[in-house]
Protein backbone atom coordinates (compact mmCIF):
# COMPACT_ATOMS: atom_id res chain seq x y z
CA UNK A 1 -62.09 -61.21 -87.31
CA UNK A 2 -58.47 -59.32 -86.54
CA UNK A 3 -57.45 -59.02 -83.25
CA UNK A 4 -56.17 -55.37 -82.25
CA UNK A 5 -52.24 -55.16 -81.94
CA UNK A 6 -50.75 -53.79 -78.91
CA UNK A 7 -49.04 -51.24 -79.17
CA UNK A 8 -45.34 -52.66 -79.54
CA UNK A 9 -46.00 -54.72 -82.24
CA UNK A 10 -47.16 -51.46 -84.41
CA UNK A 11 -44.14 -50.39 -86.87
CA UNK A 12 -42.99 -46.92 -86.14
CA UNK A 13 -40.91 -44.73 -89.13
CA UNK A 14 -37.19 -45.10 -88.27
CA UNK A 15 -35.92 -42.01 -86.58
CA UNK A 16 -34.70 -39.48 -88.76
CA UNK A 17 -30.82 -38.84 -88.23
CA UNK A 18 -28.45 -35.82 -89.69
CA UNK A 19 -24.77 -36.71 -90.72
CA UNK A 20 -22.47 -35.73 -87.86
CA UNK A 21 -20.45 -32.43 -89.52
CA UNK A 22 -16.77 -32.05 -88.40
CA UNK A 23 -16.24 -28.92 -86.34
CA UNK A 24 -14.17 -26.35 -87.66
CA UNK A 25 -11.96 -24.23 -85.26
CA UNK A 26 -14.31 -21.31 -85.40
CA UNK A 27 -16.89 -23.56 -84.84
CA UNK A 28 -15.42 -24.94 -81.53
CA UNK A 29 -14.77 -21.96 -80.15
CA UNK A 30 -18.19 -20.61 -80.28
CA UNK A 31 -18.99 -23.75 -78.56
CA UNK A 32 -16.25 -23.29 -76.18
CA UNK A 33 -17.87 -19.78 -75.59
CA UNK A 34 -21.48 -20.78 -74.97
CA UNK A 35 -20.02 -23.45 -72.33
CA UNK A 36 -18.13 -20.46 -70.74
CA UNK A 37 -20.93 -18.55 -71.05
CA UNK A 38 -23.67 -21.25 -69.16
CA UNK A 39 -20.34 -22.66 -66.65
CA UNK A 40 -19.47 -18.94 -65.66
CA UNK A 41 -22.27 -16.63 -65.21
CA UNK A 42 -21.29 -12.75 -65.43
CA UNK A 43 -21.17 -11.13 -61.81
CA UNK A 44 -23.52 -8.44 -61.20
CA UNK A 45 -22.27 -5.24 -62.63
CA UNK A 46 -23.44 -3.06 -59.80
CA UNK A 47 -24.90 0.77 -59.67
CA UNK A 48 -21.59 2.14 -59.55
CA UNK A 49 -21.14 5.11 -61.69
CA UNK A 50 -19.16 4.73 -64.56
CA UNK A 51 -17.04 7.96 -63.95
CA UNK A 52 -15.89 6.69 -60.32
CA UNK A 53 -15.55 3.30 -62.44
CA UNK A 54 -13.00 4.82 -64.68
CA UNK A 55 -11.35 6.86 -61.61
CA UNK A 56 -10.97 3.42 -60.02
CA UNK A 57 -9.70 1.26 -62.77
CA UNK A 58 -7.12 3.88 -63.93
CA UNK A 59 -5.70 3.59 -59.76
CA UNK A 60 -5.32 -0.37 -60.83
CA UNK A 61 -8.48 -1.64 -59.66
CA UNK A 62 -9.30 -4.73 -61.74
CA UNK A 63 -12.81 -4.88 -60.22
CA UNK A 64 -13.73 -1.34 -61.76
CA UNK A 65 -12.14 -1.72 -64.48
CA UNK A 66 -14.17 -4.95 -66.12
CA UNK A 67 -16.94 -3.19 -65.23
CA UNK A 68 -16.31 -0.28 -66.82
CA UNK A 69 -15.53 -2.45 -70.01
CA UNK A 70 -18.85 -3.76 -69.74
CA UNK A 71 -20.79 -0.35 -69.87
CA UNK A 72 -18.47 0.16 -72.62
CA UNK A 73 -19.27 -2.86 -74.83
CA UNK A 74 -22.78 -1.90 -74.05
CA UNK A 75 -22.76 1.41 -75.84
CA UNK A 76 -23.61 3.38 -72.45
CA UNK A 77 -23.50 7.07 -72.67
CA UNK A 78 -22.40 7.80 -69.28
CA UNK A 79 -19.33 5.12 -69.66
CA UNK A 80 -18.31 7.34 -73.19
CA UNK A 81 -18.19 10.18 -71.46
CA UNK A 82 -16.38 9.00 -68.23
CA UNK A 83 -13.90 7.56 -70.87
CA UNK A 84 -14.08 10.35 -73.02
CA UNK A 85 -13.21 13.24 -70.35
CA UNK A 86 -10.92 11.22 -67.81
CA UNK A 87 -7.90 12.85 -67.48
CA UNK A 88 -5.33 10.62 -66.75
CA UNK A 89 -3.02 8.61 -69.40
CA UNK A 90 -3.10 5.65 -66.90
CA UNK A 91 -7.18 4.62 -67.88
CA UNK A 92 -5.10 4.08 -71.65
CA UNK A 93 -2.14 2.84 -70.91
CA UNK A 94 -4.26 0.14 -68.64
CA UNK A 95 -6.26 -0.40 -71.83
CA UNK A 96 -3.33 -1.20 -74.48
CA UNK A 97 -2.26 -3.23 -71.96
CA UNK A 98 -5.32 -5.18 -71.53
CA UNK A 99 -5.98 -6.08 -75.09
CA UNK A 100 -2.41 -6.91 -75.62
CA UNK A 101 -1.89 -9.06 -72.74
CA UNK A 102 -4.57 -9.83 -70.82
CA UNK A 103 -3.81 -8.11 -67.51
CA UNK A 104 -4.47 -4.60 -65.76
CA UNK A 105 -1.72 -2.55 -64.16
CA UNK A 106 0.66 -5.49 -64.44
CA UNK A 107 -1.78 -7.74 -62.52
CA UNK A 108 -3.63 -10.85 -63.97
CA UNK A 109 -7.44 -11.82 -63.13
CA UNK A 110 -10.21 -13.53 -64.46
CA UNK A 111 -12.25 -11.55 -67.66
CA UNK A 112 -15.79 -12.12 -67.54
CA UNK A 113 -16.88 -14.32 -70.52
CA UNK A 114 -18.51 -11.26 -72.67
CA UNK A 115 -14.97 -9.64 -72.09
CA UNK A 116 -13.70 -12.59 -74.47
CA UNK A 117 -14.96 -12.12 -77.44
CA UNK A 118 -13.59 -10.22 -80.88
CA UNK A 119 -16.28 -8.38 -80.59
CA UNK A 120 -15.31 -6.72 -77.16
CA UNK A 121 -11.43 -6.77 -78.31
CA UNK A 122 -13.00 -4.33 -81.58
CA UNK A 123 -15.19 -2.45 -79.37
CA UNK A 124 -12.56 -1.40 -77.05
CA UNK A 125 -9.63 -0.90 -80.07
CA UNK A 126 -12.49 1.71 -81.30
CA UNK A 127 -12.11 3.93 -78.41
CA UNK A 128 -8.30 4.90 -79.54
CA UNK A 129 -9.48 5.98 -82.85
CA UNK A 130 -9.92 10.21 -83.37
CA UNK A 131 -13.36 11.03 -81.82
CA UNK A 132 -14.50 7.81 -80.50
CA UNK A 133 -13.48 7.88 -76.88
CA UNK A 134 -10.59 9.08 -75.71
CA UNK A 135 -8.97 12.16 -76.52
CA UNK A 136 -6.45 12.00 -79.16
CA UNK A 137 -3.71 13.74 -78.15
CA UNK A 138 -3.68 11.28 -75.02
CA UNK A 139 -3.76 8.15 -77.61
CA UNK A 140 -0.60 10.00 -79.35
CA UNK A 141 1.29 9.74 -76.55
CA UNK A 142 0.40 6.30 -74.44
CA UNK A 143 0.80 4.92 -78.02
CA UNK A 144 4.26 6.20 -78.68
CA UNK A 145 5.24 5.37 -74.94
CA UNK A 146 4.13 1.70 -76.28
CA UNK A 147 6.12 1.09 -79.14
CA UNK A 148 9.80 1.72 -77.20
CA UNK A 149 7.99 -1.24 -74.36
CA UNK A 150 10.29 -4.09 -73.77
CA UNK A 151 7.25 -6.34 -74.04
CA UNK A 152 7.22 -7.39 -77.46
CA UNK A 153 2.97 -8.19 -77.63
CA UNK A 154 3.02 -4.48 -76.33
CA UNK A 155 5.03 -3.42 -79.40
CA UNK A 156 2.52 -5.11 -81.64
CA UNK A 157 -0.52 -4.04 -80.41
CA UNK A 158 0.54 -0.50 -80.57
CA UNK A 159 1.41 -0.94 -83.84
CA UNK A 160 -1.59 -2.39 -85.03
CA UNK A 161 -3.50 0.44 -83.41
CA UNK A 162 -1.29 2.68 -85.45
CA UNK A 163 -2.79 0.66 -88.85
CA UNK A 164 -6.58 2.52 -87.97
CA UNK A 165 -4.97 5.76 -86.90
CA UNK A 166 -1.85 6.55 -88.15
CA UNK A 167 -1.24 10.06 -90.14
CA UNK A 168 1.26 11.43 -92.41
CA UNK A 169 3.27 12.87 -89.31
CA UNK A 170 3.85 9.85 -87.71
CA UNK A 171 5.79 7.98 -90.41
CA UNK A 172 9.09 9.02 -88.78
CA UNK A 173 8.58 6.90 -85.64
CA UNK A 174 7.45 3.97 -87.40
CA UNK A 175 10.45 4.19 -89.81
CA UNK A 176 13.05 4.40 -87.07
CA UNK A 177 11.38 1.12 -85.57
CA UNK A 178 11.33 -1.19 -88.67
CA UNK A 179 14.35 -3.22 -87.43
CA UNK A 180 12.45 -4.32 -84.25
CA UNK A 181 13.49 -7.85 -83.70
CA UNK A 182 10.10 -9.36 -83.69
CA UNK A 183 8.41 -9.99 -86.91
CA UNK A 184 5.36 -9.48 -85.47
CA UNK A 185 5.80 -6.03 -84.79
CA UNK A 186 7.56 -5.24 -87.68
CA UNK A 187 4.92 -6.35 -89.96
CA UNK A 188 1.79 -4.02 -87.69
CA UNK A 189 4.54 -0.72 -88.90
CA UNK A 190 5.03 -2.19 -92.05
CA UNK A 191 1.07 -1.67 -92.34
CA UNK A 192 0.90 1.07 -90.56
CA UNK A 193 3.50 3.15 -92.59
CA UNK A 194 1.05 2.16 -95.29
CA UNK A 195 -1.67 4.15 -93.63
CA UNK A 196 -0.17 6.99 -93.28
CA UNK A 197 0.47 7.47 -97.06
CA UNK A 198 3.94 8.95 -96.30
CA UNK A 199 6.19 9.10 -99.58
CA UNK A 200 8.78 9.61 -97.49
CA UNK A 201 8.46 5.59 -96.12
CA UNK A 202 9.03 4.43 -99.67
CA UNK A 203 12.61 3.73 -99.39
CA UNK A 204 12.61 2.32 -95.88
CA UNK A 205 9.91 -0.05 -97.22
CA UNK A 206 12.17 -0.74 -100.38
CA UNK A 207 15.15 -1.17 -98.09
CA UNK A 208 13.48 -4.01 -96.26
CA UNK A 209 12.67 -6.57 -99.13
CA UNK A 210 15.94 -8.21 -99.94
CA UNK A 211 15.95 -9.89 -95.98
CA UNK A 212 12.42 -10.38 -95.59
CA UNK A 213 10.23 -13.28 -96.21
CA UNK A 214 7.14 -13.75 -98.98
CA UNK A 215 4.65 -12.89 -96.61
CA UNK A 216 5.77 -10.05 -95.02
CA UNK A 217 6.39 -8.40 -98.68
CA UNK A 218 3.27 -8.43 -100.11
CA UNK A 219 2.48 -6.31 -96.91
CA UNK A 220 5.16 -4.14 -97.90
CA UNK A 221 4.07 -3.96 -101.65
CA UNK A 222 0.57 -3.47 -100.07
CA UNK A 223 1.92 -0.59 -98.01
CA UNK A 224 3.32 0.76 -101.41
CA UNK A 225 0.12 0.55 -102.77
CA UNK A 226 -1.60 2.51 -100.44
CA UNK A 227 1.06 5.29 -100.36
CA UNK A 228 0.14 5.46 -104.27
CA UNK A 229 1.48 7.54 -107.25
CA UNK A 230 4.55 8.02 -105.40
CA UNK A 231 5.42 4.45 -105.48
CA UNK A 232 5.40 4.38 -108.66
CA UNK A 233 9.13 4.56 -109.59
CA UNK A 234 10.73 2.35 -106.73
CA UNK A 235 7.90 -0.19 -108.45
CA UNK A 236 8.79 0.53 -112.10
CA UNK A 237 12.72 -0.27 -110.62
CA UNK A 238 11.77 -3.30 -109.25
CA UNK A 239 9.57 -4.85 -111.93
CA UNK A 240 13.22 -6.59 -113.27
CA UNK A 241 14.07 -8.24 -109.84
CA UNK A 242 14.93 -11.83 -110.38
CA UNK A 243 12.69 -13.00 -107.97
CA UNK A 244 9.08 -13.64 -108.89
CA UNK A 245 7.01 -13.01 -106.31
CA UNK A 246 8.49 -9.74 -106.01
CA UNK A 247 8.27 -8.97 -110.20
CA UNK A 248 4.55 -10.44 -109.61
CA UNK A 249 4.39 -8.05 -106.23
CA UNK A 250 5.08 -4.95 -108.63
CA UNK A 251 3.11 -5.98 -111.14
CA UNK A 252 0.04 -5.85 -109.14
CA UNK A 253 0.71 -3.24 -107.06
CA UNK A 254 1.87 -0.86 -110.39
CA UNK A 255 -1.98 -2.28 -111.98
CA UNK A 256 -3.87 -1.11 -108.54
CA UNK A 257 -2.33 2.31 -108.55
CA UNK A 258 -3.11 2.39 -112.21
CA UNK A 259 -0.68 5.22 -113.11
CA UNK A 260 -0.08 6.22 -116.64
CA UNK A 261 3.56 5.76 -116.10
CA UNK A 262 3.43 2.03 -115.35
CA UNK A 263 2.06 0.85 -119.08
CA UNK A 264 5.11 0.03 -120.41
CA UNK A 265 6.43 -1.52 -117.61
CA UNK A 266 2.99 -3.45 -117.89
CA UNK A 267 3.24 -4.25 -121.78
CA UNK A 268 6.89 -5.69 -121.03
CA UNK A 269 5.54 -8.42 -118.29
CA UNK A 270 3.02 -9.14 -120.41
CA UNK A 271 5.90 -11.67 -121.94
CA UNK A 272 7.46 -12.12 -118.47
CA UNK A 273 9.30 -15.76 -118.30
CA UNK A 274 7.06 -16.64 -115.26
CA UNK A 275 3.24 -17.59 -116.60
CA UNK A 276 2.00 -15.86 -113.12
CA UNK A 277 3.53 -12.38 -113.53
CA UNK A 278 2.56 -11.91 -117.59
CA UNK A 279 -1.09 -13.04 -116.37
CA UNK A 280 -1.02 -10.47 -113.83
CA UNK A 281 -0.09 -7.95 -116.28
CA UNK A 282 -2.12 -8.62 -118.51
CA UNK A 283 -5.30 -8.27 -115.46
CA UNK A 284 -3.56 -4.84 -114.26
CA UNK A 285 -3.35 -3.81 -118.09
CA UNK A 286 -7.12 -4.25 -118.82
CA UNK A 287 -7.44 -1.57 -115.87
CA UNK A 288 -5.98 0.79 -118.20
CA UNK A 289 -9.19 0.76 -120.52
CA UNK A 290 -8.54 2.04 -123.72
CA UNK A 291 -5.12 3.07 -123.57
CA UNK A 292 -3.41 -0.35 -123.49
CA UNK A 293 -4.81 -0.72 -127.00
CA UNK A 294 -1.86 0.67 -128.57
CA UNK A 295 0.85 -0.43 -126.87
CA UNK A 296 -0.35 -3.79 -126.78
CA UNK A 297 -0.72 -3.67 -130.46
CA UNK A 298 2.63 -2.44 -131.24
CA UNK A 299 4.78 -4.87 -129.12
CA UNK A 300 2.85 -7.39 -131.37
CA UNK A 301 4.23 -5.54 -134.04
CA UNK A 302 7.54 -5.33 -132.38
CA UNK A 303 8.63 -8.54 -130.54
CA UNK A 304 8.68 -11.91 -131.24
CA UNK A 305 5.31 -13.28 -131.26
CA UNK A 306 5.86 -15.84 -128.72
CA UNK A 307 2.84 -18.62 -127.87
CA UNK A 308 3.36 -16.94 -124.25
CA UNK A 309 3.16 -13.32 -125.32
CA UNK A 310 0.19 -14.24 -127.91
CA UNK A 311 -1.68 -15.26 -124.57
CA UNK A 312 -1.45 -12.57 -122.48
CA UNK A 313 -2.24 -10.01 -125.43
CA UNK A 314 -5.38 -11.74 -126.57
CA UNK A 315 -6.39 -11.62 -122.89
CA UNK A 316 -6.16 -7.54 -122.90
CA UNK A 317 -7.84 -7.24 -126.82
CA UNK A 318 -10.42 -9.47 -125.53
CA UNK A 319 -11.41 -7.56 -122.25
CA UNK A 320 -11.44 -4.06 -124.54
CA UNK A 321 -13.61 -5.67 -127.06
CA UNK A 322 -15.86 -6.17 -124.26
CA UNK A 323 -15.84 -2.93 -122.79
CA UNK A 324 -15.99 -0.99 -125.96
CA UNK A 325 -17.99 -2.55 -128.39
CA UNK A 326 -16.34 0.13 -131.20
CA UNK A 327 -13.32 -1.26 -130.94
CA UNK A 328 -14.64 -4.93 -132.08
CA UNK A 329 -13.98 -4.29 -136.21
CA UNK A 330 -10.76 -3.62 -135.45
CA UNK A 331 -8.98 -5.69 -132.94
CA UNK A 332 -11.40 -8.73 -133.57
CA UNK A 333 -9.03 -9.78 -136.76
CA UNK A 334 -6.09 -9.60 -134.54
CA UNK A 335 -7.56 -11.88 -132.08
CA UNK A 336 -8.29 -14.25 -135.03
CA UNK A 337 -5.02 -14.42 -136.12
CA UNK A 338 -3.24 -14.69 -132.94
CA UNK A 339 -5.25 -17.85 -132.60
CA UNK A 340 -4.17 -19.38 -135.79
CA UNK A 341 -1.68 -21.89 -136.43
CA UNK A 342 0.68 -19.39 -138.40
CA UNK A 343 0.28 -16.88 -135.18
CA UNK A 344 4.01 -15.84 -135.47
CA UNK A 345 3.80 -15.00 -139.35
CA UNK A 346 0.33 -12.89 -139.57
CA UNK A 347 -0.17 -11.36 -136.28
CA UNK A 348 2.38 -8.53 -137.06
CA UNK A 349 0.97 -7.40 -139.96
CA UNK A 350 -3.08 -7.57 -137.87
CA UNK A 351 -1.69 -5.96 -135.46
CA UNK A 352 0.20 -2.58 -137.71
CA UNK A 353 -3.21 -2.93 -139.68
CA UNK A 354 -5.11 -2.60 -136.47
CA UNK A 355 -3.75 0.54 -135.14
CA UNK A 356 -3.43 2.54 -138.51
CA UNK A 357 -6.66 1.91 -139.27
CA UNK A 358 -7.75 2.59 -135.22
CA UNK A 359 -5.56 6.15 -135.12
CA UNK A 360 -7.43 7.00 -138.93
CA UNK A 361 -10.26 6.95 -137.35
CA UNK A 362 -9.08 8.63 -133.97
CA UNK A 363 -10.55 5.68 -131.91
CA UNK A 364 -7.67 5.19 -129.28
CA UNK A 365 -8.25 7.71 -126.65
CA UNK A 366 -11.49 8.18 -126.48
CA UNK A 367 -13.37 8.85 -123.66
CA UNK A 368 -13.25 5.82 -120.73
């Protein structure tokens, strides 16, 4: 007969453990945040109404003005419409200078953890756009009054604010300030000039790229992008810079505009001596639908049928053979040729064959 075990001698399943993960930064700080959160408790936020709130924290009160924020970042009505009707330039000027430096009416104190977030930062930034909060006109000005500050964070958060609302008449100000001595701020107009879709930026924007840095000009090639069709020649001009990233800059920026006037700017990258800008044009190209067919098949016809070039224009036949399935017959031999040994010797003559027999037919600008 057994005799019963105690307890401690019966074998228990091993505990189950999870690998420990590394943090990652955005990981710590929400950690960071829900210590904050548990170590500093919000203070009450009081009955006081939001309209003597904003009346208050405009005069420099700190007290009122968290507060205030806090109605704010909770959606309340009455705080939207204290904000929205307050009229006094001080309530903004206290907010710019909150987000960009932390302190109200030049004096530091301690923001209540929900205060910290992006979040809040976003909510508040929203109340400067047209309709959202406060009056626009009133933005117009505290903003202006911002970018001549000698505080430099002041600068850029002025200009960033100018990225969400700047407009077509306020490209003259931000042109006059893009020699500001602090990159920072230079590259919040840079983005903002973008915004405002001004042709009349273009060559200030152009005029910056021989001194700047890589990063800072694909903002400025992004700006030129937004601005659009006008871009277009300054970006056919500099397609045949010697340096790359700014060939590869035009490239892409000339393909996301997709004007007709860039294709044979396009078809001549397509054999670019850097591998990364003839890729690019041949992505932009295939943006072009049906219309790169011919050009693409006559510089096949036309240049040297370089390994390189041979690349990039399979690439483009390829994507069209996939888009329009009529167009398979025709440039499909092509293809096959331009993947053959003798590439250089029969892809000419696939190529001429190609587009007679595609213009016979009246298949190269049809519809898409």
């Amino acid at each position: 007969m057994m005799t019963p075990q105690p307890d401690f001698f019966i074998r228990r399943p091993a505990p189950i453990t999870t690998p420990r993960v590394p943090l990652t930064a955005n990981m710590q700080q929400d950690q960071q945040a829900s210590v904050e959160q548990l170590a500093e408790p919000t203070p009450p936020i009081g009955e006081t109404p939001p309209a003597e709130l904003a009346r208050d924290a405009a005069a420099g009160r700190r007290g009122a003005a968290w507060r205030l924020m806090l109605w704010i970042i909770a959606n309340d009505r009455r705080a939207m419409i204290a904000v929205s009707s307050f009229n006094d330039d001080r309530l903004a000027q206290h907010l710019l200078e909150f987000m960009a430096l932390g302190t109200w009416a030049g004096k530091p104190f301690v923001v209540p953890v929900p205060l910290r977030s992006a979040y809040a930062r976003t909510r508040l930034r929203t109340l400067f756009m047209r309709g959202a909060g406060i009056d626009h006109e009133r933005v117009k000005r505290v903003l202006l009054q911002a970018l001549y500050d000698p505080r430099p964070r002041m600068r850029e958060s002025a200009a960033y604010l100018y990225t969400m609302i700047g407009e077509l008449q306020d490209a003259p100000v931000l042109m006059e300030l893009l020699q500001d001595k602090d990159r920072s701020v230079r590259l919040q107009l840079v983005k903002a000039l973008g915004h405002t879709r001004s042709p009349d930026a273009i060559p200030a924007l152009i005029a910056l790229l021989p001194d700047v840095d890589e990063r800072l000009g694909n903002v400025i090639f992004h700006s030129l992008t937004q601005i659009g069709n006008a871009a277009v020649p300054a970006l056919i001009n500099l397609s045949t810079s010697s340096r790359v990233w700014v060939r590869w800059n035009c490239v892409h920026a000339l393909g996301e505009i997709a004007d007709n006037r860039a294709l044979s700017t396009l078809i001549l990258a397509l054999n670019d001596p850097d591998h990364g800008v003839a890729w690019m044009a041949a992505k932009e190209l295939v943006k072009f639908g049906r219309l790169n067919v011919e050009p693409v098949l006559r510089v096949l016809m036309l240049k040297d049928t370089s390994p390189w070039l041979v690349e990039t224009c399979c690439y483009v036949l390829h994507e069209d053979i996939q888009r329009y399935a009529q167009l398979k017959p025709y440039l499909e031999p092509v293809i096959k040729d331009m993947r053959s040994m003798v590439f250089n010797i029969t892809t000419p003559n696939s190529a001429r064959k190609a587009l007679d027999q595609l213009e016979s037919r009246g298949l190269l600008h049809g519809p898409g």
